[in-house]
Protein backbone atom coordinates (compact mmCIF):
# COMPACT_ATOMS: atom_id res chain seq x y z
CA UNK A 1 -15.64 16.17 -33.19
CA UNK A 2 -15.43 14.27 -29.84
CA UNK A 3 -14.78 16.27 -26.92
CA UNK A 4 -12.12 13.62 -25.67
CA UNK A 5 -10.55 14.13 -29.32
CA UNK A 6 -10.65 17.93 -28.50
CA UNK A 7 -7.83 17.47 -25.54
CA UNK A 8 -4.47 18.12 -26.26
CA UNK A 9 -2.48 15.14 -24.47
CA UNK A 10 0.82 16.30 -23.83
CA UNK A 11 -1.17 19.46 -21.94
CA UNK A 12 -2.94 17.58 -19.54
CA UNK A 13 -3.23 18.62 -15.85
CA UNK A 14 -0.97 16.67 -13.57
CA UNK A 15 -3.30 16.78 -10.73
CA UNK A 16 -7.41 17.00 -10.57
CA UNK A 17 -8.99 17.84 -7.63
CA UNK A 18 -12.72 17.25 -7.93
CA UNK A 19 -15.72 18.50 -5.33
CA UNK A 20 -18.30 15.93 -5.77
CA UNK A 21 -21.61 18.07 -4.73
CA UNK A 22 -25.43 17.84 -5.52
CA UNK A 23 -26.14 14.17 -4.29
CA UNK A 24 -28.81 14.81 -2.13
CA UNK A 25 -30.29 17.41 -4.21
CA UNK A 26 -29.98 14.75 -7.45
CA UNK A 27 -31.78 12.99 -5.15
CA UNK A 28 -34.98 14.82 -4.50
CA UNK A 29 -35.08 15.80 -7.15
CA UNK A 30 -36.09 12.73 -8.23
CA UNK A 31 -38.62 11.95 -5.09
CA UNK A 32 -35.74 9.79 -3.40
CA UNK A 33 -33.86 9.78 -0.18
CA UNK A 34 -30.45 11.30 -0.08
CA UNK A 35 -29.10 8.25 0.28
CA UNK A 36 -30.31 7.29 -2.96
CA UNK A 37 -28.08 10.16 -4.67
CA UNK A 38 -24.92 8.76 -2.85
CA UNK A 39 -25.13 5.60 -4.46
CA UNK A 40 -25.88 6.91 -7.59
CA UNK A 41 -22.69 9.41 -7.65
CA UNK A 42 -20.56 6.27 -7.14
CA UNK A 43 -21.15 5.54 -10.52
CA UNK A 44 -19.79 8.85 -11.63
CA UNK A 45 -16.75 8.23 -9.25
CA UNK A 46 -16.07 5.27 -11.30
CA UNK A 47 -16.50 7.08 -14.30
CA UNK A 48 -14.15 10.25 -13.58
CA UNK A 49 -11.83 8.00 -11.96
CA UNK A 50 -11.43 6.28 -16.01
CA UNK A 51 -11.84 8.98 -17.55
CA UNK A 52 -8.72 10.77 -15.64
CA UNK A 53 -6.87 7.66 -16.18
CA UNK A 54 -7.64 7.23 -19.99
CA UNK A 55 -6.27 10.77 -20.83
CA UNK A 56 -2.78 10.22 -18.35
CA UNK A 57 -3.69 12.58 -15.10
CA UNK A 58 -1.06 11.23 -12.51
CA UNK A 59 -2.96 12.36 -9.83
CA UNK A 60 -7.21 12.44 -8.85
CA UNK A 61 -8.29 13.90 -5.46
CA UNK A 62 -12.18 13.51 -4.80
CA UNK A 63 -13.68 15.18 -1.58
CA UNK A 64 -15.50 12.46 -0.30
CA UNK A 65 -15.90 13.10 3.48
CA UNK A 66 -15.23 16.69 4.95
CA UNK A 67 -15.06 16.70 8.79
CA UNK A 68 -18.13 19.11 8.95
CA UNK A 69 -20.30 16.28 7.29
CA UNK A 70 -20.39 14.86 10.64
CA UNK A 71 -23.26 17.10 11.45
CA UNK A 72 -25.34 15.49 8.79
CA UNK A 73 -28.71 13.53 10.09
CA UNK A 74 -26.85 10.45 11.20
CA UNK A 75 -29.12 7.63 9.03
CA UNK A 76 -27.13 9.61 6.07
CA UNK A 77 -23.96 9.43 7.82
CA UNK A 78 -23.93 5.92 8.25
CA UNK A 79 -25.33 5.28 5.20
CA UNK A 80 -22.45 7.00 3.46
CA UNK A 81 -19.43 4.87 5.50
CA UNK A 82 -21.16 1.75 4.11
CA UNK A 83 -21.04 2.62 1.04
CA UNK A 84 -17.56 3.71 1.46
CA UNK A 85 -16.88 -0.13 2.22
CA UNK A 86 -19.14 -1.62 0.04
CA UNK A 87 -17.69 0.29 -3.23
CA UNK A 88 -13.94 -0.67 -1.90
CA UNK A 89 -14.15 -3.67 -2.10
CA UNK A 90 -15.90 -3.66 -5.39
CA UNK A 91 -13.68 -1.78 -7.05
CA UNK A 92 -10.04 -2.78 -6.04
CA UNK A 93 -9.34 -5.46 -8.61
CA UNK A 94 -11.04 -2.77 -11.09
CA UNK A 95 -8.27 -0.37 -9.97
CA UNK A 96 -5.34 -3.14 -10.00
CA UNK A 97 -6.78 -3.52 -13.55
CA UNK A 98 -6.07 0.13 -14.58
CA UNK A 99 -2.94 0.46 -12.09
CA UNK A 100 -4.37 2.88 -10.13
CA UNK A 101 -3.04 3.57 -6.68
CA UNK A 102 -5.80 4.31 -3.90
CA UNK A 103 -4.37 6.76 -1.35
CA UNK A 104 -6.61 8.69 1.02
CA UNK A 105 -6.14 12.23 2.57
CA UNK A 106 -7.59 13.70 6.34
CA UNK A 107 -8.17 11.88 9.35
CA UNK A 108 -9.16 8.48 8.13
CA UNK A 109 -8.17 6.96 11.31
CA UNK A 110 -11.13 8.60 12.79
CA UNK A 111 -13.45 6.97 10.65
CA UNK A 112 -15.65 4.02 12.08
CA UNK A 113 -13.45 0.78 12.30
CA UNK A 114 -14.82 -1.46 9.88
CA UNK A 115 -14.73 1.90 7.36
CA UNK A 116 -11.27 2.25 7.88
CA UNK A 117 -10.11 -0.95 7.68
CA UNK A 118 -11.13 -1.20 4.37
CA UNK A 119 -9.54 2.11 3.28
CA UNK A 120 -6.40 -0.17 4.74
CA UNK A 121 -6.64 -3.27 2.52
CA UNK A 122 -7.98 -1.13 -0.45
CA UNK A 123 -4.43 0.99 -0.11
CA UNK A 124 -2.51 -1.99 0.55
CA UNK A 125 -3.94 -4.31 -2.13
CA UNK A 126 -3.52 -1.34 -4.81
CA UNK A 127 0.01 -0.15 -3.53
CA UNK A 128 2.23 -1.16 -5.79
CA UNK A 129 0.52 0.32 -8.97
CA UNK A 130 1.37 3.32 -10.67
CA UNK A 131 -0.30 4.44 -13.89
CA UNK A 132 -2.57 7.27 -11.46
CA UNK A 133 -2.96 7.68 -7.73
CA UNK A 134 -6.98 8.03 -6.94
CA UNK A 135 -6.88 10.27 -3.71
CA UNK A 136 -9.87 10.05 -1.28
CA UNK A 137 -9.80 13.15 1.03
CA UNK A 138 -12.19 11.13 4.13
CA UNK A 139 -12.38 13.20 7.36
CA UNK A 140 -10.93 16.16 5.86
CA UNK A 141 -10.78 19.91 5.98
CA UNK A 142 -8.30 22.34 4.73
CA UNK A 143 -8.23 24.21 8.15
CA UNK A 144 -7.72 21.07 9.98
CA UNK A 145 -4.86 19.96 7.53
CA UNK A 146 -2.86 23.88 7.99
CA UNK A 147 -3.60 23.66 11.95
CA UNK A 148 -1.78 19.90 12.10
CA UNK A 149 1.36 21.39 10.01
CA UNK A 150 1.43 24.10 12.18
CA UNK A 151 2.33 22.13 15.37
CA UNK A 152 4.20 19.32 13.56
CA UNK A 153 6.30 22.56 12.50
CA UNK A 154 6.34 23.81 16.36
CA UNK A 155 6.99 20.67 17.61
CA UNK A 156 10.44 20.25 15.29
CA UNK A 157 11.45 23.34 16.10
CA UNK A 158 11.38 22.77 19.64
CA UNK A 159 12.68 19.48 19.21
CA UNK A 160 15.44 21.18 17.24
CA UNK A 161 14.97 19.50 13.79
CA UNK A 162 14.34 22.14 12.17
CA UNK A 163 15.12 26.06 12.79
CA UNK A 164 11.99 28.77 12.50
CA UNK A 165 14.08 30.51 9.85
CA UNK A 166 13.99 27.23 7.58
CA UNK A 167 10.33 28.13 7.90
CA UNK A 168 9.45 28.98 3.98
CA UNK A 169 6.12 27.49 1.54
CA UNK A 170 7.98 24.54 0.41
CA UNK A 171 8.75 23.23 4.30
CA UNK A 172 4.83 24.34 5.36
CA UNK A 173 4.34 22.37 1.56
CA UNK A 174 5.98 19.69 3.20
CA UNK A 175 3.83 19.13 6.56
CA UNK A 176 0.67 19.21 4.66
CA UNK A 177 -1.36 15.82 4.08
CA UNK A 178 -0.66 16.28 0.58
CA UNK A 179 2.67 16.53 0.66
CA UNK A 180 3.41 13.64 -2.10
CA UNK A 181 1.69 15.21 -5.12
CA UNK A 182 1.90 18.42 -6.63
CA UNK A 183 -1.14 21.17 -5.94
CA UNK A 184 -4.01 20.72 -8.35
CA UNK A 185 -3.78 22.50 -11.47
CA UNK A 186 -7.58 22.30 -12.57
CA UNK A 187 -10.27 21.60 -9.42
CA UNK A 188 -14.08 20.88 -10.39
CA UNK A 189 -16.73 21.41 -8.39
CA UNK A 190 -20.56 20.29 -9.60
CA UNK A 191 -23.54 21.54 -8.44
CA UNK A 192 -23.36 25.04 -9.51
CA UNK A 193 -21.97 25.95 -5.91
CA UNK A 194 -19.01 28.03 -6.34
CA UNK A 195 -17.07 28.00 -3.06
CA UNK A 196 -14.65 25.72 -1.65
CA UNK A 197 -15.64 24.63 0.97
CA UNK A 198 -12.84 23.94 2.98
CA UNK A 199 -11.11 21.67 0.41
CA UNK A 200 -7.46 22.33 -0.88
CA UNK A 201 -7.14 25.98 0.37
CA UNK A 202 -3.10 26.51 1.03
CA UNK A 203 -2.79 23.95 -2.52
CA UNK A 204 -5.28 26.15 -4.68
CA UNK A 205 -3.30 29.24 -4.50
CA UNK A 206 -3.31 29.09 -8.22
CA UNK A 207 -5.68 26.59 -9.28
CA UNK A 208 -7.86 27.00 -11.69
CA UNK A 209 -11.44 26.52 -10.91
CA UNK A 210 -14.44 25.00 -13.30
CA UNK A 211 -17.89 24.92 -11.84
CA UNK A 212 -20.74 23.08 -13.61
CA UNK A 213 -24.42 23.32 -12.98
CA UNK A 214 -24.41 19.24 -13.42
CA UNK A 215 -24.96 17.32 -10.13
CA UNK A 216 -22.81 15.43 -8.94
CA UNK A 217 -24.75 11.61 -9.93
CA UNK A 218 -25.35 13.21 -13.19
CA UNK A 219 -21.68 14.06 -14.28
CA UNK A 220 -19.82 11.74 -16.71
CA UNK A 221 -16.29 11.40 -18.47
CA UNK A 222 -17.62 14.39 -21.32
CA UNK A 223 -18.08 16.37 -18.97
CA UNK A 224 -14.83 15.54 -17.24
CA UNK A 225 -13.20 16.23 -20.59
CA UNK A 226 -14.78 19.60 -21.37
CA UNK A 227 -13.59 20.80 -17.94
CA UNK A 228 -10.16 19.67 -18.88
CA UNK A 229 -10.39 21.24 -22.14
CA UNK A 230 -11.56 24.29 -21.37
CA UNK A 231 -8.57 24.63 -18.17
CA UNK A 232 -6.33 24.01 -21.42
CA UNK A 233 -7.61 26.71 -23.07
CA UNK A 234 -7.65 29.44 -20.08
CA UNK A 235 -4.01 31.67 -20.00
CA UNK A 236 -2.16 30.90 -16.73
CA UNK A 237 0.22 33.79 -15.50
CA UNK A 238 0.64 32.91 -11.88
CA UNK A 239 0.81 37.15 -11.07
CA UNK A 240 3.17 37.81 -14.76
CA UNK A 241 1.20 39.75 -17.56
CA UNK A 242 -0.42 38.45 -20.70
CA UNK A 243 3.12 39.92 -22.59
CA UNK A 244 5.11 37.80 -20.23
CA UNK A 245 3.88 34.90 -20.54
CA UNK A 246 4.28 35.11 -24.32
């Protein structure tokens, strides 16, 4: 039987977060320059990104840019907010297509200009659909994300908006980036690293976590739906017992 067949529909995670690691190493793998992995993996983005949709997740986060990838050699750097443009604008009528939304998490507007303008029109020309919303978390970090809620929480209660005893998850929730979508139910990270670097740390309280050996350039939609399948099969008690969940 088909792994896809093996999914049980009306169980599917509401939201994926995804970790998209092993480019560069994909890369030398095969004697190539980093850069040559990065282009690569955009085919699996494309791929993930239909697969999700096929099977009815409502919402797909992909790390794309964390703010520590800054300190990469700079050629790569560069390299990777071109591509950023270049597969934007390839792939917006693809999304309007599929009625998927593109939304984008982090401190885009620190990107390089012509980068961020196209995360812009690619979120404006895709706005109005709403089969799935692809997230792209650009300029992010989880410690970044807490630290900005923190004084956007100060800052209200000073300005009297709120009081410090209305302080609770939900409000702190409510100042993060991701504050539209529910936290991920099933994140996947490729590469066989198992950490998470940074990504999703106050929304992965109780996440579940699938880790694959695959690189990131290699991974495809069966793979995508054996991680989904096998989340559907783990027991989730969120601190009850085995009995009380039954």
């Amino acid at each position: 039987m088909d792994i896809k067949d093996q999914v049980v529909l009306n169980k599917i995670p509401e939201h994926i977060a995804v970790i998209m690691d092993g480019n560069g190493r994909w890369a030398r793998k095969h004697g190539k320059p980093r850069v040559f992995g990065h282009k690569n993996g955009v085919q699996s983005v494309r791929e993930i990104t239909e697969a999700a949709a096929e099977i009815g997740v409502r919402y797909l986060t992909l790390y794309a840019f964390s703010t520590e990838n800054w300190s990469r050699p700079k050629l790569e750097v560069n390299a990777l907010m071109g591509l950023l443009v270049e597969t934007i604008h390839k792939e917006v009528d693809t999304l309007n297509r599929n009625n998927i939304r593109l939304k984008a998490i982090g401190e885009f507007e620190k990107l390089p200009p012509k980068t961020c303008e196209a995360l812009k029109e690619g979120m404006e020309e895709t706005r109005d659909n709403t089969h799935m919303d692809l997230i792209l978390a650009l300029n992010y970090s989880s410690r970044w994300e807490i630290s900005n809620a923190v004084q956007n929480i100060v800052s209200d209660v000073i300005g009297d908006k709120i009081n410090a005893e209305d302080i609770s998850e939900s409000l702190i929730s409510n100042y993060l980036a991701t504050h539209f979508m529910p936290d991920p139910e099933l994140l996947i990270r490729t590469s066989g690293e198992k950490r998470l670097s940074n990504f999703l740390l106050w929304q992965s309280a109780y996440t579940e976590f699938y880790f694959t050996e695959k690189m990131w350039p290699e991974f495809r939609k069966e793979d995508f739906y054996s991680a989904v399948h096998e989340f559907q099969n783990r027991e989730r008690r969120f601190g009850k017992t085995s009995d009380q969940i039954v």
